[in-house]
N, C-alpha and C. Protein backbone atom coordinates (compact mmCIF):
# COMPACT_ATOMS: atom_id res chain seq x y z
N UNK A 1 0.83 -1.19 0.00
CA UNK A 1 0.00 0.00 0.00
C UNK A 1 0.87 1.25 0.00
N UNK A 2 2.27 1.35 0.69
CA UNK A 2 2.55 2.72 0.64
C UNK A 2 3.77 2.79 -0.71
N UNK A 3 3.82 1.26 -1.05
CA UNK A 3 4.16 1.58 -2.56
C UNK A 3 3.81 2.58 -3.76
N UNK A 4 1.99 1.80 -3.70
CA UNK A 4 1.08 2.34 -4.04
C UNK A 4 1.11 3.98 -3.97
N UNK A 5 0.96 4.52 -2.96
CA UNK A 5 0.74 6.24 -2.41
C UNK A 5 2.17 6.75 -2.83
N UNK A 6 3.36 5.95 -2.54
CA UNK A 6 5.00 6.85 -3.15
C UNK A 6 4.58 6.51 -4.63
N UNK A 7 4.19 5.71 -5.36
CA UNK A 7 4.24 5.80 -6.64
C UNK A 7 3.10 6.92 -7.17
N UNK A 8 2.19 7.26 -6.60
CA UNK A 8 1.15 8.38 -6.77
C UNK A 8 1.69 9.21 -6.79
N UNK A 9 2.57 9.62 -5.43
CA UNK A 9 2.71 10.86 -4.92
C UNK A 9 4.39 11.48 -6.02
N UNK A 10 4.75 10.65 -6.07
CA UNK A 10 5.53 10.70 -7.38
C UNK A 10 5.47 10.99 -8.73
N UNK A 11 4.45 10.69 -9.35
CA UNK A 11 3.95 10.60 -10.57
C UNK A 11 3.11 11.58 -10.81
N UNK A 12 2.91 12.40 -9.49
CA UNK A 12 2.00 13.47 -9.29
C UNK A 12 0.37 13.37 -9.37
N UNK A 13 0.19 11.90 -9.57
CA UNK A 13 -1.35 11.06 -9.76
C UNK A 13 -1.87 11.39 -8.43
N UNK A 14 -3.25 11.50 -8.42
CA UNK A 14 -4.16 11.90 -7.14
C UNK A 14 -5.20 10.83 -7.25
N UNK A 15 -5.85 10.33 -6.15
CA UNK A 15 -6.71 9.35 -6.20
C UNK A 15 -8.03 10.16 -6.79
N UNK A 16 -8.84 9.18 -7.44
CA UNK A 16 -10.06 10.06 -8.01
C UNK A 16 -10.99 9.84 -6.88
N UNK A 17 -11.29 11.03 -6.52
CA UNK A 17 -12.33 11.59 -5.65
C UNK A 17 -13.80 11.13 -5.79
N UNK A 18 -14.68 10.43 -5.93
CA UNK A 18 -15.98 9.14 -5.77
C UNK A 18 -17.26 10.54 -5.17
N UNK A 19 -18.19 10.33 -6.21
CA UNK A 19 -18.82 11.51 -5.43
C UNK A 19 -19.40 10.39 -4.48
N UNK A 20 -19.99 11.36 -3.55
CA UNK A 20 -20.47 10.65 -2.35
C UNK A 20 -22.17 11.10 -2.46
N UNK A 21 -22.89 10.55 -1.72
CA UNK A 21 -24.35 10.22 -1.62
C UNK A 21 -24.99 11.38 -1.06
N UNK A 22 -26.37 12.07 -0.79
CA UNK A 22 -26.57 12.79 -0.30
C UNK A 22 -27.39 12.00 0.91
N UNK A 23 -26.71 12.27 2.22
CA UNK A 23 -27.17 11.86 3.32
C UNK A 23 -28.54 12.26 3.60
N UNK A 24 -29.84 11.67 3.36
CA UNK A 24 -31.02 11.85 4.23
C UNK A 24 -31.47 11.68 5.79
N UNK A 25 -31.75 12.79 6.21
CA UNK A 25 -32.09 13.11 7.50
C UNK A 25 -33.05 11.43 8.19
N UNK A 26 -32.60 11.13 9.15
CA UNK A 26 -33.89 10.49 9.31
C UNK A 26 -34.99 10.75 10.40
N UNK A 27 -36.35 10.21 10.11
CA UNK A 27 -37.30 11.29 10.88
C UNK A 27 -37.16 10.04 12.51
N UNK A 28 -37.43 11.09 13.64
CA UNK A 28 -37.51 10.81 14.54
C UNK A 28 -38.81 9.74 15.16
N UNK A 29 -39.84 9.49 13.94
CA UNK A 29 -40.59 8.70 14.29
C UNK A 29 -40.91 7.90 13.22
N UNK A 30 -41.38 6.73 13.30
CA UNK A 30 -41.88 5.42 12.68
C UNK A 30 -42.96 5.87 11.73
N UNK A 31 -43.47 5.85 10.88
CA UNK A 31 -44.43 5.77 9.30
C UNK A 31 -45.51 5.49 10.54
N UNK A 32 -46.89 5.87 10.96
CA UNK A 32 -47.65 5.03 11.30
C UNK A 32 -48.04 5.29 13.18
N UNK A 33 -46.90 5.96 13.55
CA UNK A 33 -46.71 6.21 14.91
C UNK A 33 -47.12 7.78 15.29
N UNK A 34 -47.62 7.49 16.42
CA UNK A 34 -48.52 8.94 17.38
C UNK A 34 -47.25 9.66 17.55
N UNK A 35 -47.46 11.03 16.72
CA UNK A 35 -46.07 12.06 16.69
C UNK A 35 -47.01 13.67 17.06
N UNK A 36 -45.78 14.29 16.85
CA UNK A 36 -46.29 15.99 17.19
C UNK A 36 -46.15 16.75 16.49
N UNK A 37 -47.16 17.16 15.20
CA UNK A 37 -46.31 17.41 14.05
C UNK A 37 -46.03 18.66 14.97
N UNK A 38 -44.60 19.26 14.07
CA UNK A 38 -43.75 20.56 14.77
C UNK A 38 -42.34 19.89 15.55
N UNK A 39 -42.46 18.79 15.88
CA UNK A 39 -41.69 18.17 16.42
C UNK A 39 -41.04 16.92 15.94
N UNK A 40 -42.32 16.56 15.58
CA UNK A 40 -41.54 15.10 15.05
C UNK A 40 -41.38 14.73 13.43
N UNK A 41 -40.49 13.98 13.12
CA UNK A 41 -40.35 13.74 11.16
C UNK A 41 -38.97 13.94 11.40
N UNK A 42 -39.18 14.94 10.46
CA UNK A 42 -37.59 15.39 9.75
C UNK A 42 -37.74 16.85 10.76
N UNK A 43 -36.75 16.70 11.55
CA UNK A 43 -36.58 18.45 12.06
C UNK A 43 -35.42 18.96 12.77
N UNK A 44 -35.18 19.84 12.69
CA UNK A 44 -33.76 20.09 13.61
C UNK A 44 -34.01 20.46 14.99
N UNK A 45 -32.48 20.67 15.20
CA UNK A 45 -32.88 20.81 16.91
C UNK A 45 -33.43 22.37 16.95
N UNK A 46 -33.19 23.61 16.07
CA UNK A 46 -33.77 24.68 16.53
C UNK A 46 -34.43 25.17 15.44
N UNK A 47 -35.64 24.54 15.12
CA UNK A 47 -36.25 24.50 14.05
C UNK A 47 -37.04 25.70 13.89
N UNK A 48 -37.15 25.93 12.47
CA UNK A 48 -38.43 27.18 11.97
C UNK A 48 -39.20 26.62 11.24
N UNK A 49 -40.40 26.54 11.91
CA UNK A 49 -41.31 25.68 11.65
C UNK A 49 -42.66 26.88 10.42
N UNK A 50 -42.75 26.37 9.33
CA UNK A 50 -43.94 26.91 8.39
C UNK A 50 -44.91 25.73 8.25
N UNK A 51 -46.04 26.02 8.09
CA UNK A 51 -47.35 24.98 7.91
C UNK A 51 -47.57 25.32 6.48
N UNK A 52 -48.19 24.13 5.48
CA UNK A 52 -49.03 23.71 4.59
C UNK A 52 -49.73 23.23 4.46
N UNK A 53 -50.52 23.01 5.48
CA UNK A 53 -51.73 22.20 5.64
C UNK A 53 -52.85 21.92 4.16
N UNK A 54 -53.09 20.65 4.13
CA UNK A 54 -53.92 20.39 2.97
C UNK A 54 -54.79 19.42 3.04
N UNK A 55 -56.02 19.67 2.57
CA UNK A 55 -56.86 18.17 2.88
C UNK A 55 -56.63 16.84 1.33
N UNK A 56 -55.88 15.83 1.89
CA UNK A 56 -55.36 15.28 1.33
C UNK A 56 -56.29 13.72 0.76
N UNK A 57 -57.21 14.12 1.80
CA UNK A 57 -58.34 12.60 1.34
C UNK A 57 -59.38 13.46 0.91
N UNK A 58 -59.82 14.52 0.72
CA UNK A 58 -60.76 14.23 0.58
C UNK A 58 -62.49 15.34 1.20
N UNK A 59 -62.21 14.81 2.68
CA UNK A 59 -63.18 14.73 3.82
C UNK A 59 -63.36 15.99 4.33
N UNK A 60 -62.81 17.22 3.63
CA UNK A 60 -62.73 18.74 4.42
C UNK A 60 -61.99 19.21 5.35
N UNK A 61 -61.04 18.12 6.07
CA UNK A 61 -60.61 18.31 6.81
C UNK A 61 -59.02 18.44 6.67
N UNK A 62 -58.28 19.39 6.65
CA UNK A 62 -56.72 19.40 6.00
C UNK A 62 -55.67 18.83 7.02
N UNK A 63 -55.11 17.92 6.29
CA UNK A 63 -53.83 17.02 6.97
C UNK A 63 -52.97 18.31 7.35
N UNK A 64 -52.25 17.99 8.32
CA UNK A 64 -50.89 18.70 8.72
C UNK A 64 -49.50 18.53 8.17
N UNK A 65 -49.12 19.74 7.45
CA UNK A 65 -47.98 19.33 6.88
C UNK A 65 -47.20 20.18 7.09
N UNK A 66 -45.85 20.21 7.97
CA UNK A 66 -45.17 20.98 8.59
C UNK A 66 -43.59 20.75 7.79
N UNK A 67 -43.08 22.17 7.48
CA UNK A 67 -41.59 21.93 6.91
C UNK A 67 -40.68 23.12 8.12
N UNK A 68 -39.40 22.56 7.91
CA UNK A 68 -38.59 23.06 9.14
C UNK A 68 -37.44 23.93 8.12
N UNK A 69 -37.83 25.62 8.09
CA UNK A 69 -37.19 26.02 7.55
C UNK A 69 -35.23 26.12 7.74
N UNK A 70 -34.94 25.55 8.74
CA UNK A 70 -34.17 25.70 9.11
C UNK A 70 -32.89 24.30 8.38
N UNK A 71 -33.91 23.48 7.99
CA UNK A 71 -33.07 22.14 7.29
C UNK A 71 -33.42 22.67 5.37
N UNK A 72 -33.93 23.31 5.26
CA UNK A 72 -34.48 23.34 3.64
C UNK A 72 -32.67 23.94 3.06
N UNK A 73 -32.50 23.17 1.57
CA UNK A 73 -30.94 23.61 1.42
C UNK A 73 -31.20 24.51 0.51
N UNK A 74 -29.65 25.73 0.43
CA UNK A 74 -29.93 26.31 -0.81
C UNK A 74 -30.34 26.65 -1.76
N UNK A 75 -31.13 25.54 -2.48
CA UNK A 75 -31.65 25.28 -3.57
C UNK A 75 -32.99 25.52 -3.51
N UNK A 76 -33.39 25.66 -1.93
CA UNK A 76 -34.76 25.50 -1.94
C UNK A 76 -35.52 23.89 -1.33
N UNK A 77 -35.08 23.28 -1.95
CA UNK A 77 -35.35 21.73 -1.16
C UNK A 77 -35.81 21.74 0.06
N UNK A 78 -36.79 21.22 0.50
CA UNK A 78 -37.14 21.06 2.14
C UNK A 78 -37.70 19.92 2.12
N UNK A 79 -38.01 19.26 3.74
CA UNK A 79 -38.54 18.07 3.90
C UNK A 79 -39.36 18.72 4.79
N UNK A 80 -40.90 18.07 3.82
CA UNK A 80 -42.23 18.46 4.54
C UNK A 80 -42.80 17.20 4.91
N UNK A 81 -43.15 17.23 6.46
CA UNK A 81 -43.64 16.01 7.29
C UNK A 81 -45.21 16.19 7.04
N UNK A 82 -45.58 15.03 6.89
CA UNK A 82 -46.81 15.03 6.88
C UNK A 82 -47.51 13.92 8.31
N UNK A 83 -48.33 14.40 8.62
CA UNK A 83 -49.42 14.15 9.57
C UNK A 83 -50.92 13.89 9.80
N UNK A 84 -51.30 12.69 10.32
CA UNK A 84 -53.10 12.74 9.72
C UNK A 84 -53.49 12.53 10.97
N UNK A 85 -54.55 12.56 11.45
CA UNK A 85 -55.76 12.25 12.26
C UNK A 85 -56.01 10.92 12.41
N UNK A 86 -55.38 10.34 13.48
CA UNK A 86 -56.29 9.15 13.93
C UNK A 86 -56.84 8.89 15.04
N UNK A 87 -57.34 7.50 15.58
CA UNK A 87 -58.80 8.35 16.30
C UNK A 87 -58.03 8.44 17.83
N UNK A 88 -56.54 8.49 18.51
CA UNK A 88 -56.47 8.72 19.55
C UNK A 88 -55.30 9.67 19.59
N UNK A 89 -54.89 10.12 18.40
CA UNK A 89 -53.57 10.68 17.82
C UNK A 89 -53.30 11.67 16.67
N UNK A 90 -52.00 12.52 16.39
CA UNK A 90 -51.70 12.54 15.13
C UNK A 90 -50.94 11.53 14.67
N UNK A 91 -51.13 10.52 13.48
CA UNK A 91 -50.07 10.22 12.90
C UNK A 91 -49.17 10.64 12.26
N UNK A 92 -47.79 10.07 11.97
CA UNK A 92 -46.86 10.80 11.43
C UNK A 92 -46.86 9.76 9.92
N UNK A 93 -47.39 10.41 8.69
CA UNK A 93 -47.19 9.68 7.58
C UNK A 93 -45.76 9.78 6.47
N UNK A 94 -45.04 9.99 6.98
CA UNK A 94 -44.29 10.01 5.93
C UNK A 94 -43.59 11.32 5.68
N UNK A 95 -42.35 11.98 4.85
CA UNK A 95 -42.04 12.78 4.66
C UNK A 95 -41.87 13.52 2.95
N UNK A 96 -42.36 14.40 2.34
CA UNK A 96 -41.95 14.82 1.31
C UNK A 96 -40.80 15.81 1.04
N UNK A 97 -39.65 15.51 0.07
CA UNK A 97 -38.86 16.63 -0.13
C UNK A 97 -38.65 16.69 -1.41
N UNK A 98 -38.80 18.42 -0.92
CA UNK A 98 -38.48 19.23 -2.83
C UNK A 98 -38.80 20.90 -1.92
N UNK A 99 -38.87 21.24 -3.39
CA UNK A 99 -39.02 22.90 -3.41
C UNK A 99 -40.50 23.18 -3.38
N UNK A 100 -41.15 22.55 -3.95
CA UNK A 100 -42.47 22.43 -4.04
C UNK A 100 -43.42 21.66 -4.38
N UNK A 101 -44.77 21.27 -3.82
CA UNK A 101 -45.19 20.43 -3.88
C UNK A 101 -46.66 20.68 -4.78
N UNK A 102 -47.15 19.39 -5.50
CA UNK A 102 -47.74 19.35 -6.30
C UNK A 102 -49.05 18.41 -6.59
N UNK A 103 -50.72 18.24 -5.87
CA UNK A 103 -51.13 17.41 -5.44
C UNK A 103 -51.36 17.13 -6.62
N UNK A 104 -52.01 15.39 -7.31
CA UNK A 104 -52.22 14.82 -8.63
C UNK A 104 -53.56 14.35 -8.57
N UNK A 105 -54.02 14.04 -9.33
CA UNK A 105 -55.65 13.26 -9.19
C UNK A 105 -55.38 11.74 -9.06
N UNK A 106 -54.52 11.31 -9.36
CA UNK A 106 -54.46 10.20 -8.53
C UNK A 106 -54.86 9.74 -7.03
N UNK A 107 -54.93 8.51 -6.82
CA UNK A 107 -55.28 8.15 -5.38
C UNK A 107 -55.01 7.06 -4.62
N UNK A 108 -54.24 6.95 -3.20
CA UNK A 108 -53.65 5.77 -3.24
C UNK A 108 -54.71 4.98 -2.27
N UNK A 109 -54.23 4.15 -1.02
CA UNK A 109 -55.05 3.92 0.04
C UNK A 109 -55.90 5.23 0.89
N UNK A 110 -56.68 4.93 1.51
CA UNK A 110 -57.64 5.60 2.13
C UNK A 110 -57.91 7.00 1.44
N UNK A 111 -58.23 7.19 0.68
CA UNK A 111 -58.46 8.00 -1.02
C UNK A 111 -57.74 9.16 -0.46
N UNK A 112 -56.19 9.02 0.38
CA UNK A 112 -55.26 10.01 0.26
C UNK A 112 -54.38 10.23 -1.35
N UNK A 113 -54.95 11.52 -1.93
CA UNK A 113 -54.17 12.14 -3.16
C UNK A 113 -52.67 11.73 -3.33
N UNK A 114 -52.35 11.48 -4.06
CA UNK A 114 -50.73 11.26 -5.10
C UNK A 114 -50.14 12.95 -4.69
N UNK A 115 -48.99 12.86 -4.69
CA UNK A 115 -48.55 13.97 -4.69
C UNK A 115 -47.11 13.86 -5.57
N UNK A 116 -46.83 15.07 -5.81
CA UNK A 116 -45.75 15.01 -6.65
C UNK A 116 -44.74 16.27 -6.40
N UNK A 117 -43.46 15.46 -5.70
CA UNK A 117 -42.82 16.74 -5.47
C UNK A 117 -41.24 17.56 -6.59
N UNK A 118 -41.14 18.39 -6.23
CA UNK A 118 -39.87 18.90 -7.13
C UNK A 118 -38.83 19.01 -6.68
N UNK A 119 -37.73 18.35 -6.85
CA UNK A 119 -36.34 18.27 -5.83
C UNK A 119 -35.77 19.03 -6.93
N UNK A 120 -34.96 20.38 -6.91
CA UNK A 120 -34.04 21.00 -7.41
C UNK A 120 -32.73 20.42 -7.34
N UNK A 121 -31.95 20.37 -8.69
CA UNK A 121 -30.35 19.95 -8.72
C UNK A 121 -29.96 21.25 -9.17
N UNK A 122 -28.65 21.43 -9.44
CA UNK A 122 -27.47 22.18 -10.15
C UNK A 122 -27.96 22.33 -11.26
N UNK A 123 -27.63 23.48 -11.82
CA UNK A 123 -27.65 23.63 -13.48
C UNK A 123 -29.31 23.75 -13.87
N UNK A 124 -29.93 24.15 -13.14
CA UNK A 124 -31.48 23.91 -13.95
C UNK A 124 -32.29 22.54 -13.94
N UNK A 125 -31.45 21.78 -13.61
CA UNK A 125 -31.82 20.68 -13.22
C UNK A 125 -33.02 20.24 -12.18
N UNK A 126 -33.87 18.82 -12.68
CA UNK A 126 -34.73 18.65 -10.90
C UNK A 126 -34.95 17.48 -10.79
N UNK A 127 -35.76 16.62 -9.89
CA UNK A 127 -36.30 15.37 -10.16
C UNK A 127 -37.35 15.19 -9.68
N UNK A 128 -38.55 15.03 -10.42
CA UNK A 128 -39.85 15.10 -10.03
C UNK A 128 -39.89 13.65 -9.35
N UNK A 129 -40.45 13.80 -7.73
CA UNK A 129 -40.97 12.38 -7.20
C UNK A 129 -42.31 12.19 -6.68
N UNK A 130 -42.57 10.97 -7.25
CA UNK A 130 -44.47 10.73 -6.88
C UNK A 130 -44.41 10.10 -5.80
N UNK A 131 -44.87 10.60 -5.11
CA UNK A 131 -45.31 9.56 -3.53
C UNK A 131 -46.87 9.19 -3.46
N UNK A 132 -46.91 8.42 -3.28
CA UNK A 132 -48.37 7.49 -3.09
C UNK A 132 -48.78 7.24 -1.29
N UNK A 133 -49.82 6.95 -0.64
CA UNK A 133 -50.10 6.93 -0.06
C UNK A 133 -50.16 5.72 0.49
N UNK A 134 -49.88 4.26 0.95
CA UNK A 134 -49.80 2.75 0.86
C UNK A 134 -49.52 2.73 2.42
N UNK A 135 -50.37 1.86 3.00
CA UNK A 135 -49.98 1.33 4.55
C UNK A 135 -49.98 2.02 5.76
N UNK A 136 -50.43 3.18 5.20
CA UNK A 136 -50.74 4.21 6.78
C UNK A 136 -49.36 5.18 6.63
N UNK A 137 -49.08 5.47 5.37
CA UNK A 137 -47.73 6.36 4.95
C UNK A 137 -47.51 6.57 3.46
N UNK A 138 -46.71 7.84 3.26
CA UNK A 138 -46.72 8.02 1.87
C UNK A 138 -45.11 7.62 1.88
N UNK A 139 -44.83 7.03 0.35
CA UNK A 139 -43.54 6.43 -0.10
C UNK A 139 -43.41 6.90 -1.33
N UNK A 140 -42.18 7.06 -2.14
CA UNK A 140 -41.92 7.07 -3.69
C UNK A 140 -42.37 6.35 -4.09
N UNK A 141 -42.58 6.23 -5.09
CA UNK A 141 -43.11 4.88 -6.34
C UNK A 141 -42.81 5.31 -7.48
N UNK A 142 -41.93 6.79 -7.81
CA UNK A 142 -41.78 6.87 -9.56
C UNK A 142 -41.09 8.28 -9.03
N UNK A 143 -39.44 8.57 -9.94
CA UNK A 143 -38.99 9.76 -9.96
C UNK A 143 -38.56 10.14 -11.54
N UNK A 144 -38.45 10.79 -11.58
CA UNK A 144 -38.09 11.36 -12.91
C UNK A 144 -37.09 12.55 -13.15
N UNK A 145 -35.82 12.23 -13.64
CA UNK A 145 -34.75 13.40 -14.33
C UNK A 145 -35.01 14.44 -14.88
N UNK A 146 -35.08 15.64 -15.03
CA UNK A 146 -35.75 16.68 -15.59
C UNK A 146 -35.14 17.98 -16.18
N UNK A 147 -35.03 18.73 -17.07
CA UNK A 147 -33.93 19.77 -16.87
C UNK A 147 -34.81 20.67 -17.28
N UNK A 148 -34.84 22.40 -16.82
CA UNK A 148 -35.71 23.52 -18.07
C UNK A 148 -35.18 23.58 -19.40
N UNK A 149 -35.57 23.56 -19.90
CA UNK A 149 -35.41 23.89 -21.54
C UNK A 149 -35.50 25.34 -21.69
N UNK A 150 -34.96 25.98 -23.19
CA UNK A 150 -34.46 27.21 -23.24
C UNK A 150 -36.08 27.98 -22.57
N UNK A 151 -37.24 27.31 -23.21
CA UNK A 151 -38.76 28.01 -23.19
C UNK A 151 -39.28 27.53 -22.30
N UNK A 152 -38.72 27.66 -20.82
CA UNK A 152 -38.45 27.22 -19.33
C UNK A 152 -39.56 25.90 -19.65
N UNK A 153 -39.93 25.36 -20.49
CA UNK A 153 -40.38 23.73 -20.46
C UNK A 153 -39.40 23.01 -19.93
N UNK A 154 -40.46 22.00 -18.86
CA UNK A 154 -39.53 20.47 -18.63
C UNK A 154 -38.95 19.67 -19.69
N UNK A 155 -37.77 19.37 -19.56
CA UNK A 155 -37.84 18.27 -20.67
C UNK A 155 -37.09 17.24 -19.89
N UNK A 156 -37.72 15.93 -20.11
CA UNK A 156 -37.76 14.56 -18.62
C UNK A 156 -37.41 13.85 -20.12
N UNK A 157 -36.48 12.76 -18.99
CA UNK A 157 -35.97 11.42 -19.08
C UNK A 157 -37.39 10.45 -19.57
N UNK A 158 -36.95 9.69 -20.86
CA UNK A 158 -38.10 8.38 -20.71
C UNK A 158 -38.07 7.60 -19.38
N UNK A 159 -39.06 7.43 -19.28
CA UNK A 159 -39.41 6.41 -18.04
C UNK A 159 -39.61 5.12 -18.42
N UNK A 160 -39.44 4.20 -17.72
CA UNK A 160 -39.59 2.63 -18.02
C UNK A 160 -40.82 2.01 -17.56
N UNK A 161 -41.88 3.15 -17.15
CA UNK A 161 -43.55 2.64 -16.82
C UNK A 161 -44.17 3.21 -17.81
């Protein structure tokens, strides 16, 4: 091995640098479990808390959806916790992140709406992700590559569905 590194460091060769992953936060409570929205999901320790509340089934009554301005990156990106009503609790369903969110006419379990969010990259870049509603929580089920085009149109990656 330090063959290896004197023959680098010699040759003036540098190891190639591997991009690395973007670490997701993880939320402080279980898909399914009695939480506080404001507190619990995705949040920091000295959080700035904004509401979006939306009624997401249906019934008139708007789910709780709390983002913690204080974790949202540069770009705009935030992770918005979502929260529903059950009959001794709030549940904590799941988390969405992007810049903005986008409800669909779709519908998954308990006729909670599809949603579709916008994760901003570099360069104009984004990746649209659909979360579905399945098991007492919303999950991905379909993302998509995206860039603006000169006539700020999307123009997306074929998909394989």
């Amino acid at each position: 091995m330090r063959r290896v590194a004197l023959v680098l460091a010699l040759t003036g060769c540098h190891p190639v640098a591997r991009p690395t992953a973007r670490a997701l936060p993880t939320p402080s409570v279980q898909v399914g479990a009695c939480a506080k929205p404001g507190q619990d999901g995705v949040v920091s320790g000295s959080p700035r808390l904004e509401r979006a509340d939306r009624d997401l089934n249906g019934d008139g009554t708007p789910e709780t959806i709390v983002t913690d301005r204080a974790m949202c990156s540069a770009d705009g990106n935030c992770y918005w916790n979502v929260f529903v009503a059950g009959a001794d609790c709030a549940r904590y369903a799941g988390t969405f992140e992007g810049s903005a969110l986008e409800p669909l006419t779709s519908r998954g379990d308990d006729n909670m709406i599809d949603v579709r969010s916008y994760y901003n990259l570099h360069g104009g870049r984004l990746v649209l992700q659909s979360y579905r509603f399945t098991r007492g929580g919303y999950g991905i089920v379909d993302a998509l590559l995206c860039k603006r085009g000169s006539d700020d149109q999307l123009e997306c990656a074929e998909s394989e569905h």
